[in-house]
Protein backbone atom coordinates (compact mmCIF):
# COMPACT_ATOMS: atom_id res chain seq x y z
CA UNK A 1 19.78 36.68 27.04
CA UNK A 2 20.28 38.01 24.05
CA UNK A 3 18.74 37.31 20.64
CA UNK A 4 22.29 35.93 19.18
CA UNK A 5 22.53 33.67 22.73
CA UNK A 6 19.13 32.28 22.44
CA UNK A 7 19.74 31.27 18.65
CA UNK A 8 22.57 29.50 19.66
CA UNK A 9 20.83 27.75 22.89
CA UNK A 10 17.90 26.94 19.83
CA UNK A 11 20.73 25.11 17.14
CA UNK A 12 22.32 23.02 20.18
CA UNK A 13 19.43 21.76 21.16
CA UNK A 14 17.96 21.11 17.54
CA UNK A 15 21.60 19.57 16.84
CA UNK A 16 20.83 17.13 19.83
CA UNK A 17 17.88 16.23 19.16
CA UNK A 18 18.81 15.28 15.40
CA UNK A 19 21.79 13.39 16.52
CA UNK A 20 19.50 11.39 18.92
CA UNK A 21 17.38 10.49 16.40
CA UNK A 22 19.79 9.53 14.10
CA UNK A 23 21.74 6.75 16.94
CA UNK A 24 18.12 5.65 17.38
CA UNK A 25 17.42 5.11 14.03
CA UNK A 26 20.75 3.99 12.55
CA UNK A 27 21.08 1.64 15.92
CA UNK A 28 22.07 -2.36 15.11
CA UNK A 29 19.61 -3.13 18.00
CA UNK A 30 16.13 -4.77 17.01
CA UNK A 31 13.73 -4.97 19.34
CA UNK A 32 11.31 -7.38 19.66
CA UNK A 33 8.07 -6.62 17.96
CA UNK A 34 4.61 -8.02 16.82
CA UNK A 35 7.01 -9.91 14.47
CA UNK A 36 8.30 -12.05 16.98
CA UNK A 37 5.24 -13.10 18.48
CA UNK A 38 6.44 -15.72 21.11
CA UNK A 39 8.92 -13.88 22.78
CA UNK A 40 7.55 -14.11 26.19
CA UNK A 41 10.26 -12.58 28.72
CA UNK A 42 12.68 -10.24 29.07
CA UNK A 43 15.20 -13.13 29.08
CA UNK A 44 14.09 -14.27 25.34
CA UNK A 45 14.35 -10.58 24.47
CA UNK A 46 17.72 -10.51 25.61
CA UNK A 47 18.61 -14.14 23.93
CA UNK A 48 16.67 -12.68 21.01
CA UNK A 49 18.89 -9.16 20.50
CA UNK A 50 22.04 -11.52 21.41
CA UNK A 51 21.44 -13.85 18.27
CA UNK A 52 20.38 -11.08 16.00
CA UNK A 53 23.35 -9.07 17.21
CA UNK A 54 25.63 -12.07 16.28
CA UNK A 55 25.27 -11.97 12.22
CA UNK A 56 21.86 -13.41 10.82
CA UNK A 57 20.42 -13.79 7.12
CA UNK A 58 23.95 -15.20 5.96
CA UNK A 59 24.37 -16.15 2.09
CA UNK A 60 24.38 -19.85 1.05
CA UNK A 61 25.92 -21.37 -1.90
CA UNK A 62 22.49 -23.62 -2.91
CA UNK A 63 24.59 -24.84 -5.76
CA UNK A 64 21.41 -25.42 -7.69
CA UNK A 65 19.43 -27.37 -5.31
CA UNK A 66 15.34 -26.97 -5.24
CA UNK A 67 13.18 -26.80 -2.36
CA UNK A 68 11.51 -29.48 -3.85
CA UNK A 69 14.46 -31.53 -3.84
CA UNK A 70 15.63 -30.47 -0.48
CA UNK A 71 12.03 -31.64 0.75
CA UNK A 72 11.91 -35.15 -1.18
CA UNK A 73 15.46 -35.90 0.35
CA UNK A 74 14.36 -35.33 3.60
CA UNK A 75 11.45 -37.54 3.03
CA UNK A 76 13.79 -40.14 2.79
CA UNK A 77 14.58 -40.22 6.45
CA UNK A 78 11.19 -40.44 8.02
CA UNK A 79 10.89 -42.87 10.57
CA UNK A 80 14.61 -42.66 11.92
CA UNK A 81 14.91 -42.22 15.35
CA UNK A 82 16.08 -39.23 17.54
CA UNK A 83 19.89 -39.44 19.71
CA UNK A 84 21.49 -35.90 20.47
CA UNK A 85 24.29 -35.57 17.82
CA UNK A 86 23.39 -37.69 15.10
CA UNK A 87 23.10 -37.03 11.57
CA UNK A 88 22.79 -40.50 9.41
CA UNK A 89 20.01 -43.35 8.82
CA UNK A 90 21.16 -44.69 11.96
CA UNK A 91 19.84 -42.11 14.32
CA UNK A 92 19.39 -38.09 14.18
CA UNK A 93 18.74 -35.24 15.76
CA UNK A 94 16.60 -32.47 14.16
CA UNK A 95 20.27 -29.95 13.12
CA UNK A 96 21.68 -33.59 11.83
CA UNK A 97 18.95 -33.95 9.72
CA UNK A 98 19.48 -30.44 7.87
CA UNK A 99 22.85 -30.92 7.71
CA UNK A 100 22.20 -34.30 5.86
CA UNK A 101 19.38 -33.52 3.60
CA UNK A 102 21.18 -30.63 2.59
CA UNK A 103 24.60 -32.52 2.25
CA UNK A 104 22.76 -34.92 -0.29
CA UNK A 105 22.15 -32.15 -2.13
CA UNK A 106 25.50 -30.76 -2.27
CA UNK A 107 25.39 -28.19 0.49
CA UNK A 108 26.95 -27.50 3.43
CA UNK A 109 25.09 -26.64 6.55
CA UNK A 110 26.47 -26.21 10.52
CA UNK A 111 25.42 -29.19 12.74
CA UNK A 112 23.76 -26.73 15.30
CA UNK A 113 20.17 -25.15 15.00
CA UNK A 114 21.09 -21.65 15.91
CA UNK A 115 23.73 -21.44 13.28
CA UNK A 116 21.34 -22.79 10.48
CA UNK A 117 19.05 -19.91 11.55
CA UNK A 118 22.07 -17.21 10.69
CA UNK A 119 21.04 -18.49 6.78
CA UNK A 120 19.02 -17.53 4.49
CA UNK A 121 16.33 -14.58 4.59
CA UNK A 122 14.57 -13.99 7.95
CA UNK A 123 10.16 -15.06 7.81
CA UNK A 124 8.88 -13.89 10.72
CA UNK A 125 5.01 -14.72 9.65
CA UNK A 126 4.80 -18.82 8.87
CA UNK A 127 1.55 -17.65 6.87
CA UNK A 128 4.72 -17.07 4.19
CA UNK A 129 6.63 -19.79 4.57
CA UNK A 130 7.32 -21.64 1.31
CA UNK A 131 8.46 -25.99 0.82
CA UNK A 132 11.97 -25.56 1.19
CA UNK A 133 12.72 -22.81 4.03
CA UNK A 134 13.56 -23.62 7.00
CA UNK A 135 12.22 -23.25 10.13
CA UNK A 136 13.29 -22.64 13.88
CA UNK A 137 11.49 -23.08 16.80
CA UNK A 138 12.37 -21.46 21.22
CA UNK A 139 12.23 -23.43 24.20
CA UNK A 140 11.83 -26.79 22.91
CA UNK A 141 13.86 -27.89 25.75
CA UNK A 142 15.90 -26.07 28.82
CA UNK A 143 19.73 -24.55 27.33
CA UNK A 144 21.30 -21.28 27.44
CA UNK A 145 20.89 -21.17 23.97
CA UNK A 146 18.21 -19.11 22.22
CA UNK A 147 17.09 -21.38 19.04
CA UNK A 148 16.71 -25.05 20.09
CA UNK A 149 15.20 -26.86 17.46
CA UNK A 150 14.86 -26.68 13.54
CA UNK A 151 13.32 -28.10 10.32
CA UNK A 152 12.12 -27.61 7.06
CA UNK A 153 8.96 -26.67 5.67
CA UNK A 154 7.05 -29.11 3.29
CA UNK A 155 4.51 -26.65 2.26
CA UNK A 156 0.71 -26.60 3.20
CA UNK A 157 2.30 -25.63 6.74
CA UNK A 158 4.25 -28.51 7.46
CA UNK A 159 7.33 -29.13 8.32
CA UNK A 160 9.71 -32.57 8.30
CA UNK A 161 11.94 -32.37 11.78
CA UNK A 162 13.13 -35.20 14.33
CA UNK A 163 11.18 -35.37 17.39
CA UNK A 164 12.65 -36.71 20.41
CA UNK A 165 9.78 -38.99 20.97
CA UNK A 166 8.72 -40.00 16.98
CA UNK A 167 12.03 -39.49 15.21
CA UNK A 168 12.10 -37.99 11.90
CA UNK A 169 8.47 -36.93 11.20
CA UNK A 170 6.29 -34.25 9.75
CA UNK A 171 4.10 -31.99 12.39
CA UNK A 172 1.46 -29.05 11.24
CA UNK A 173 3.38 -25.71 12.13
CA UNK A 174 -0.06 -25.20 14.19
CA UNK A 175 0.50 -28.19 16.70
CA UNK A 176 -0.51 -26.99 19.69
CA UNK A 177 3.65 -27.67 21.35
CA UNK A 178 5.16 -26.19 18.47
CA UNK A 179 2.65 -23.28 17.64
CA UNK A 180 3.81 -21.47 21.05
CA UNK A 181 7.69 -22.22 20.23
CA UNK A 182 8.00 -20.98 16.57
CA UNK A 183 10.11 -18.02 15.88
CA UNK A 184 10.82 -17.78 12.44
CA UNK A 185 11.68 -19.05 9.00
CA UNK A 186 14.40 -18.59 6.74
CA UNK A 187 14.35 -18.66 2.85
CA UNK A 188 17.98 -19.68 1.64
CA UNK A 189 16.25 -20.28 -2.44
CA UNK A 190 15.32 -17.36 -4.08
């Protein structure tokens, strides 16, 4: 092989190699890291990439609500008790009470846990969760779907959420059932 030959065996191969780092790099995929600490199987890896893959850290119009706000409305509703679909003082269940609190406060929220999660900027470490941001928890109950329950973080890691068994209540983000099942936060206040 000649000298001209083996430069251009060299550049091909230093051309593939630059485009396959570039598709790995530049890739939409996200794979689960120390980030997302309780992803346990390859099944919530693959429920993981799905939800990611499907649009996440969406922009919401807060129309010039506070966390603090947010959190004192949904104070209001401790004590009501859980039913699947709710979302007044009647009965709730934990996406009916974000779409309430946040519809007494002028905002509009989907009445489904996974879409709340596409809103707002993605915490993975509750150490930096803030009153105000929500939070969404994995396997809280058997569905195809990946997110299964949600809340909203009261500060001093809390969060206010309705419980199947207690209703609306607050729980310590280190309760020994939810600890395991927490996957992230989102901040939708700046």
């Amino acid at each position: 092989m000649n000298s001209s030959s083996r430069h251009k065996v060299i550049t091909v191969i230093i051309l593939v190699f630059i485009v396959q780092l570039l598709v790995s790099h530049c890739s939409r995929r996200i794979y689960p890291g120390p980030s997302f600490s309780n992803i346990e199987s390859p099944a919530d890896r693959r429920k993981l990439q799905a939800f990611l893959d499907s649009g996440i850290e969406k922009d919401l119009d807060t129309r010039g609500a506070s966390p603090a706000g947010i959190v004192r409305t949904a104070r209001k509703y401790l004590g009501v008790p859980h039913c699947m679909g709710g979302k007044s003082m009647k009965c709730m269940d934990c996406s009916g009470l974000l779409v309430a609190v946040f519809a007494g406060n002028g905002i509009s929220l989907p009445h489904n846990s996974e879409e709340q999660a596409r809103y707002g900027k993605l915490i993975t470490d509750k150490e930096k969760l803030k009153q105000g941001d929500l939070v969404f928890f994995i396997r809280s109950y058997n569905t195809p779907r990946f997110i299964t329950h949600s809340g909203i973080c009261t500060g001093n890691n809390s969060f206010i959420h309705t419980s199947s068994s207690r209703g609306v209540t607050i729980t310590s983000l280190d309760d020994a059932w939810w600890e395991g099942k927490f996957i992230f936060g989102t901040r939708i206040f700046n």
